[in-house]
PDB file of N, CA and C in Angstrom:
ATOM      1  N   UNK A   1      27.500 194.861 177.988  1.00  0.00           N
ATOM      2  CA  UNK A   1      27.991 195.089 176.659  1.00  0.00           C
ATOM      3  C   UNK A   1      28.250 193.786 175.933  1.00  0.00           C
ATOM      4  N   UNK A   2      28.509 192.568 176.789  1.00  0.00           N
ATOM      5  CA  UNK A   2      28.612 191.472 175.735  1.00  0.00           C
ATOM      6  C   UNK A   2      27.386 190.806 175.683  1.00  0.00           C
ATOM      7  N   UNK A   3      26.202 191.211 176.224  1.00  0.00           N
ATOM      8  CA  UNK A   3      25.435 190.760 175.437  1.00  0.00           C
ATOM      9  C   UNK A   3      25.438 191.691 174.009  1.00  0.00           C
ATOM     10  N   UNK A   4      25.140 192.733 173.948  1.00  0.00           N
ATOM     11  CA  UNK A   4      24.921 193.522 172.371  1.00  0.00           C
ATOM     12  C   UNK A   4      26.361 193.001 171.552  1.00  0.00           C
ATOM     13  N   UNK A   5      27.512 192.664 171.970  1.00  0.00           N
ATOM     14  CA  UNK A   5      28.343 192.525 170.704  1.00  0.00           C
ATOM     15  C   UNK A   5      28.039 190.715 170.296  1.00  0.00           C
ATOM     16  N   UNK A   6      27.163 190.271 171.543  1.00  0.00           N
ATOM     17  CA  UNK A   6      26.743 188.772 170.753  1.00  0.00           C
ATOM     18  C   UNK A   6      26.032 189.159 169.779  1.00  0.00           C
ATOM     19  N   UNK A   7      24.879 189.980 170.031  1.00  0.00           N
ATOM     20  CA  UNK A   7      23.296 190.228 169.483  1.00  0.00           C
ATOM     21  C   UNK A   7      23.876 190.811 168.327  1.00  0.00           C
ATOM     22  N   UNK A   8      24.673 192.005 168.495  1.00  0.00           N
ATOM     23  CA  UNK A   8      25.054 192.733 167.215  1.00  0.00           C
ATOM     24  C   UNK A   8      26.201 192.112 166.201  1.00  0.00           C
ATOM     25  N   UNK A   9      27.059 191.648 166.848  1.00  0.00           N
ATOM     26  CA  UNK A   9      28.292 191.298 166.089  1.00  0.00           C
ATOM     27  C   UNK A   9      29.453 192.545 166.269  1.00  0.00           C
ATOM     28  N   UNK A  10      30.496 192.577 165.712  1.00  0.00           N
ATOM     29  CA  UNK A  10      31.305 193.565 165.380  1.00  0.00           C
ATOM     30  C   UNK A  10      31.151 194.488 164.299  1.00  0.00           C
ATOM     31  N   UNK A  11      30.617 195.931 164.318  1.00  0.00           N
ATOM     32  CA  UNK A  11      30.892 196.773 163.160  1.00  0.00           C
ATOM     33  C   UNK A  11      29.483 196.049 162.658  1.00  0.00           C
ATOM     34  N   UNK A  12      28.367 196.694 163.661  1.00  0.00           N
ATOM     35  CA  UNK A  12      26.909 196.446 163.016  1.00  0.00           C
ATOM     36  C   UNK A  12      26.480 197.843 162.775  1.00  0.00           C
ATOM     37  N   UNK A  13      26.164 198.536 162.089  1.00  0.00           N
ATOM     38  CA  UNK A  13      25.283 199.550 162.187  1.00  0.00           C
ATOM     39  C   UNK A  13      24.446 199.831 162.671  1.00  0.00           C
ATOM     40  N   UNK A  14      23.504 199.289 163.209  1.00  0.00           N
ATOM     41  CA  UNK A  14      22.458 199.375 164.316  1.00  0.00           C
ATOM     42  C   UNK A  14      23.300 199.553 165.644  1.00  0.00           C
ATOM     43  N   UNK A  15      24.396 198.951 166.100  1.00  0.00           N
ATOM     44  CA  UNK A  15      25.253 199.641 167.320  1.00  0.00           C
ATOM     45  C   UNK A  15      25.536 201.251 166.990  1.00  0.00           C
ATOM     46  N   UNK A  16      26.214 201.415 165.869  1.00  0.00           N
ATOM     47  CA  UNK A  16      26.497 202.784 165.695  1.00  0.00           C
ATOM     48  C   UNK A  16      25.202 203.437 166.485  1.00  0.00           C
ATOM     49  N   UNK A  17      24.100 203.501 165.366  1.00  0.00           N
ATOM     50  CA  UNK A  17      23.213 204.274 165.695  1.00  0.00           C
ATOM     51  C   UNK A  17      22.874 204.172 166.990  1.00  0.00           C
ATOM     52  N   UNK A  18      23.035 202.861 167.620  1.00  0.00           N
ATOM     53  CA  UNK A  18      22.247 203.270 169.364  1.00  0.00           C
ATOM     54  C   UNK A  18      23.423 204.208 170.139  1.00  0.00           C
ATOM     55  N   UNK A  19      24.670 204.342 169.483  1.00  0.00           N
ATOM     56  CA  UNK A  19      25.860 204.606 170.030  1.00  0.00           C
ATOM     57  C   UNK A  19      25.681 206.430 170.308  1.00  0.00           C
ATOM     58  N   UNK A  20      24.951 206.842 168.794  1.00  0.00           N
ATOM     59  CA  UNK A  20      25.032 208.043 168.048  1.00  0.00           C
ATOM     60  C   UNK A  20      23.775 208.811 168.991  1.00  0.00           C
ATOM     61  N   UNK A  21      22.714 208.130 168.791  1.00  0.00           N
ATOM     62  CA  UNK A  21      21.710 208.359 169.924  1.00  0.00           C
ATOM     63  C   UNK A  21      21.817 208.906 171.207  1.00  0.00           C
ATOM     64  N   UNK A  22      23.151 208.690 171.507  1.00  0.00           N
ATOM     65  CA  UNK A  22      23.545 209.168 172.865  1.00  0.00           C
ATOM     66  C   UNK A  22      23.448 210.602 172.827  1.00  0.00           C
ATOM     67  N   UNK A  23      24.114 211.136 171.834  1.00  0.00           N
ATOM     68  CA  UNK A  23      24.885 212.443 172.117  1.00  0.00           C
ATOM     69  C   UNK A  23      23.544 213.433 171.390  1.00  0.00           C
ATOM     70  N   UNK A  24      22.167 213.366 171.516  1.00  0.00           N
ATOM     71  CA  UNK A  24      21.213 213.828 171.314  1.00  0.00           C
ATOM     72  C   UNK A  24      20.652 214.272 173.058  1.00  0.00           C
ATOM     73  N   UNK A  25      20.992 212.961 174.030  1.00  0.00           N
ATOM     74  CA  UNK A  25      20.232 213.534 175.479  1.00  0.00           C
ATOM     75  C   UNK A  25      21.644 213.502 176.096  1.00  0.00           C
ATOM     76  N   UNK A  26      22.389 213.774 175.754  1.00  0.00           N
ATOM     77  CA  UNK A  26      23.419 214.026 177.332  1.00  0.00           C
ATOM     78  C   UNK A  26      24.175 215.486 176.823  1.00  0.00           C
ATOM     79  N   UNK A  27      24.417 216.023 178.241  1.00  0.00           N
ATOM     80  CA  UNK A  27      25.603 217.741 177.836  1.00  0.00           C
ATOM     81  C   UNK A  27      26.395 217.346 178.319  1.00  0.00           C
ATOM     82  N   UNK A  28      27.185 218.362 178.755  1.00  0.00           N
ATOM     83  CA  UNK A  28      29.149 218.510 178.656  1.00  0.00           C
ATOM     84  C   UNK A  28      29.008 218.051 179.575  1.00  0.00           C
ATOM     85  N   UNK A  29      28.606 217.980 180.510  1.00  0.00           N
ATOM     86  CA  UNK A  29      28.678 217.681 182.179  1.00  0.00           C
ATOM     87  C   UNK A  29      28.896 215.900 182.041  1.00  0.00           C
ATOM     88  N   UNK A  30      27.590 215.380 181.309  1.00  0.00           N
ATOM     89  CA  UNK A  30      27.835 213.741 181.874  1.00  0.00           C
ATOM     90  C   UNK A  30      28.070 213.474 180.219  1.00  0.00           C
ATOM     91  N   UNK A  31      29.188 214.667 179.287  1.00  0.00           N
ATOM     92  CA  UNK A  31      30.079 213.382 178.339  1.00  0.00           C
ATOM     93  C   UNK A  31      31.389 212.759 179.373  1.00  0.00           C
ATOM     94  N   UNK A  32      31.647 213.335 180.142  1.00  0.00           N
ATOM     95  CA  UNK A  32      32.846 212.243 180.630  1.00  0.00           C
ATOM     96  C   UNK A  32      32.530 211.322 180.756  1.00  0.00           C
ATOM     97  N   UNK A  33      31.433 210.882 181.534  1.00  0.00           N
ATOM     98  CA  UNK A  33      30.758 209.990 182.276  1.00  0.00           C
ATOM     99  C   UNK A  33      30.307 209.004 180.983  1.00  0.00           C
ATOM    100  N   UNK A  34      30.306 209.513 179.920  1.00  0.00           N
ATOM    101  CA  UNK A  34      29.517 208.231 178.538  1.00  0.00           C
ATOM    102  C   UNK A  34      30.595 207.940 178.289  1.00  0.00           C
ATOM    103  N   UNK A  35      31.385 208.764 178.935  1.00  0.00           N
ATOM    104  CA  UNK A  35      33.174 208.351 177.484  1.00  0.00           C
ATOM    105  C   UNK A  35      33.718 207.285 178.717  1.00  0.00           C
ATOM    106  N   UNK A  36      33.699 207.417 179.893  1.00  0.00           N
ATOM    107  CA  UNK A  36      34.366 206.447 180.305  1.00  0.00           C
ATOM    108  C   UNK A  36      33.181 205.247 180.751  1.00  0.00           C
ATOM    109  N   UNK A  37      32.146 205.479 180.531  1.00  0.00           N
ATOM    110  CA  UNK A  37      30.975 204.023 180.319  1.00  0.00           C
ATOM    111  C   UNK A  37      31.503 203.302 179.385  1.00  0.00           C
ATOM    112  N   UNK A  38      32.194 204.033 177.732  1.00  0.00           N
ATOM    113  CA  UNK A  38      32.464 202.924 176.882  1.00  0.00           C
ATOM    114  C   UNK A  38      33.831 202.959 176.843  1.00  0.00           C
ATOM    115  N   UNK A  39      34.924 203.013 177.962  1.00  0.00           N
ATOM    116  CA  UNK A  39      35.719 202.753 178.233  1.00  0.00           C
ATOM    117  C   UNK A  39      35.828 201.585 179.027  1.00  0.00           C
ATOM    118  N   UNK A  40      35.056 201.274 179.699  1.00  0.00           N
ATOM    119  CA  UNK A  40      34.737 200.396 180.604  1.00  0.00           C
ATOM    120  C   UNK A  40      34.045 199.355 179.658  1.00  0.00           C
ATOM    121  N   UNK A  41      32.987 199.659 178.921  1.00  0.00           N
ATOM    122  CA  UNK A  41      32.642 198.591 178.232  1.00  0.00           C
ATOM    123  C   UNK A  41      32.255 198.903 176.980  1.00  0.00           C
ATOM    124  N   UNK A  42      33.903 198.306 176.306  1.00  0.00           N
ATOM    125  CA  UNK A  42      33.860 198.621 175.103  1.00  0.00           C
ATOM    126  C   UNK A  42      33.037 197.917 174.012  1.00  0.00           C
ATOM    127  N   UNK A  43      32.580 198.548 172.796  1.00  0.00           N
ATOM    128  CA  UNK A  43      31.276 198.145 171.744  1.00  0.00           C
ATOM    129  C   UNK A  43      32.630 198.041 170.928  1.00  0.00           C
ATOM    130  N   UNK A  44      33.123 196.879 170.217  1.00  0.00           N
ATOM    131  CA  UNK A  44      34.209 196.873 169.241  1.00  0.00           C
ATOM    132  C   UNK A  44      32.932 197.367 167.760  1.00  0.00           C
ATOM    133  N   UNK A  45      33.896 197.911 167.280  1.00  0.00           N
ATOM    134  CA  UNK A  45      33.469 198.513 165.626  1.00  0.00           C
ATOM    135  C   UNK A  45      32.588 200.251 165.893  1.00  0.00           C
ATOM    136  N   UNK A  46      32.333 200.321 167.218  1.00  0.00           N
ATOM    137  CA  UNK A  46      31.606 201.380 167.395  1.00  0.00           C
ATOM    138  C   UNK A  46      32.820 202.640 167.879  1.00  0.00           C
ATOM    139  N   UNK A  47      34.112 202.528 168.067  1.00  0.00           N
ATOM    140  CA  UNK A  47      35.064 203.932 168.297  1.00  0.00           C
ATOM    141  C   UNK A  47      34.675 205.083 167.494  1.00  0.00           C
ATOM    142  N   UNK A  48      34.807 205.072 166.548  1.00  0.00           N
ATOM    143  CA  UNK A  48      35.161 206.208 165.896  1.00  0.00           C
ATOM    144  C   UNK A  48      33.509 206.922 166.033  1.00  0.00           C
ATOM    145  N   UNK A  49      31.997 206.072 165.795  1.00  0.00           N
ATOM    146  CA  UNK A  49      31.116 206.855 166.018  1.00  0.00           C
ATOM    147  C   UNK A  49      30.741 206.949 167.747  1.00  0.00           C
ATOM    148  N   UNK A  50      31.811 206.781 168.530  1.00  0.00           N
ATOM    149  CA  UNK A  50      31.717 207.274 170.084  1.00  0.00           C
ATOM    150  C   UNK A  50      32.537 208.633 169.904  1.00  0.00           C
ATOM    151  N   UNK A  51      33.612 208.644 169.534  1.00  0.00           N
ATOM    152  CA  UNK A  51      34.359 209.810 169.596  1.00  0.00           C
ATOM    153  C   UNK A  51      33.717 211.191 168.691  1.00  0.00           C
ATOM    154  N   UNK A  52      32.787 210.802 167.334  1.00  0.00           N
ATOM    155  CA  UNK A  52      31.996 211.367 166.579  1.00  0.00           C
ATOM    156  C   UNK A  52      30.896 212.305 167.633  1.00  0.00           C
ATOM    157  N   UNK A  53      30.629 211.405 167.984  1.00  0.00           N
ATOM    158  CA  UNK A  53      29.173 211.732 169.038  1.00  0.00           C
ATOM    159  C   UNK A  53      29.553 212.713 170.170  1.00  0.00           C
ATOM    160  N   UNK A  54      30.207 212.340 170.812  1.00  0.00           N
ATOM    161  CA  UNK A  54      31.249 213.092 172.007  1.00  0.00           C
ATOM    162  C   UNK A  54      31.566 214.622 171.540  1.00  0.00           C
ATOM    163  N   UNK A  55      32.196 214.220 170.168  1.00  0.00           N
ATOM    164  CA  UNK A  55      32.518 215.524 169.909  1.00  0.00           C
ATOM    165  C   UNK A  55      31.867 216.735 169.573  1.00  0.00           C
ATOM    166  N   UNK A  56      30.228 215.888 169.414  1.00  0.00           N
ATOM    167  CA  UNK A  56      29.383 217.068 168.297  1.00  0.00           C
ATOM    168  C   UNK A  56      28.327 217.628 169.860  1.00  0.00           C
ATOM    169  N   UNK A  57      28.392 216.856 171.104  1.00  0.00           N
ATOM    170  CA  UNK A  57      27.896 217.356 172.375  1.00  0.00           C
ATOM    171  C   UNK A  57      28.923 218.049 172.969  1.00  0.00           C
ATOM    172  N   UNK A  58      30.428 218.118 172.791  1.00  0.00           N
ATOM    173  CA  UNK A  58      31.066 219.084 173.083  1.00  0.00           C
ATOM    174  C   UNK A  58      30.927 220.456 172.258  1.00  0.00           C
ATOM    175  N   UNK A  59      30.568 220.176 170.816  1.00  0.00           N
ATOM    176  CA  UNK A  59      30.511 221.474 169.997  1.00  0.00           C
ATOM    177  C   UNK A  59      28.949 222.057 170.637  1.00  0.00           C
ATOM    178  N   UNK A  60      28.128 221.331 170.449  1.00  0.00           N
ATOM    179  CA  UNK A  60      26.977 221.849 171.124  1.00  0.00           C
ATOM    180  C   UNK A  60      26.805 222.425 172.467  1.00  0.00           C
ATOM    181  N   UNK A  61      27.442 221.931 173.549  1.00  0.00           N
ATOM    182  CA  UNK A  61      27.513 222.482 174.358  1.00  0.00           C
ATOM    183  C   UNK A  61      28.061 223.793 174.705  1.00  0.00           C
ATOM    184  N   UNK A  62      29.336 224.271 173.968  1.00  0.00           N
ATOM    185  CA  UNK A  62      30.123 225.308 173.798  1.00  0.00           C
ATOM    186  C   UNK A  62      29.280 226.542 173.236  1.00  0.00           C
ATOM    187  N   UNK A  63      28.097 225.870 172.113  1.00  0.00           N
ATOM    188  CA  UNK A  63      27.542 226.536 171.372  1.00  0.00           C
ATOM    189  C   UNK A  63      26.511 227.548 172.624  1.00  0.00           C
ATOM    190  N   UNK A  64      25.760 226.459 173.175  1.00  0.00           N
ATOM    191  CA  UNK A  64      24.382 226.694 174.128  1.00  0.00           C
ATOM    192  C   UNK A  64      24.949 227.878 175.063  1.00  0.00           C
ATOM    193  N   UNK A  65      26.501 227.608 175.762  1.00  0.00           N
ATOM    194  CA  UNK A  65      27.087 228.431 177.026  1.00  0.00           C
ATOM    195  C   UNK A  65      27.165 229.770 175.835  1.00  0.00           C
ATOM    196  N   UNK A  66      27.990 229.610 174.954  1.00  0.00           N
ATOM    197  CA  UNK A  66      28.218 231.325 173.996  1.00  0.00           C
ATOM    198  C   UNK A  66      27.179 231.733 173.711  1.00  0.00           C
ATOM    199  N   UNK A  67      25.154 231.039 173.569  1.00  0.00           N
ATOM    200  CA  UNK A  67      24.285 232.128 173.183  1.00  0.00           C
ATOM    201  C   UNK A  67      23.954 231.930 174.515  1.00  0.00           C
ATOM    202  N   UNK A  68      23.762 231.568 175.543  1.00  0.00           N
ATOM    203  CA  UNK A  68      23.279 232.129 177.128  1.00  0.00           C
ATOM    204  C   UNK A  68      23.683 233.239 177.512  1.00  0.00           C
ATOM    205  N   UNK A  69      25.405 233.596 177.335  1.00  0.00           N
ATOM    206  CA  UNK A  69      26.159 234.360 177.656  1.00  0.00           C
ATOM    207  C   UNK A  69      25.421 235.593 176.427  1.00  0.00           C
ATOM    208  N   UNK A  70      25.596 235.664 175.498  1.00  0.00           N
ATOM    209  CA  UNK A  70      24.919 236.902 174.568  1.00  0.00           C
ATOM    210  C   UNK A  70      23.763 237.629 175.004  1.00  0.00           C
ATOM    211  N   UNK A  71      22.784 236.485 174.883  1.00  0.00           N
ATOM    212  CA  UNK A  71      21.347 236.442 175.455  1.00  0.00           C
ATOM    213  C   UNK A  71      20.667 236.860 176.789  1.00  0.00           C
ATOM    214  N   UNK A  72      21.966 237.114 177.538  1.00  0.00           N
ATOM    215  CA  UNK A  72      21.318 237.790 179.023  1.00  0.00           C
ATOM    216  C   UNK A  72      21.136 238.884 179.453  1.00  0.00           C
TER     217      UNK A  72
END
């Protein structure tokens, strides 16, 4: 991670987006596992779009289990 906050700086937008990117391939299972990756190595300026991201693979995920459950 300290190479990208050399490369990026603090509060680059291009971090966001690689940040945001995440929560397109991972489910509920391995968000713990991203949330405490950038706990461990934190991207300064990137919080709020980690917690953003996190949250919209928790809504999604909730979503996928309630139409499986309909759908069977």
């Amino acid at each position: 991670m300290e190479k990208l906050v050399r490369k990026f700086g603090v509060g680059n937008p291009l971090a966001n987006r690689i940040v945001a990117s995440v929560g397109s391939v991972i489910d509920d299972k391995q968000e713990r596992d991203v949330r405490n990756f950038f706990k461990r190595n934190p991207l300064p300026g990137t919080e709020r779009v980690i917690e953003q991201t996190l949250e919209r693979v928790r809504i999604r995920s909730k979503f996928l289990r309630r139409i499986k459950v309909e759908f069977k």
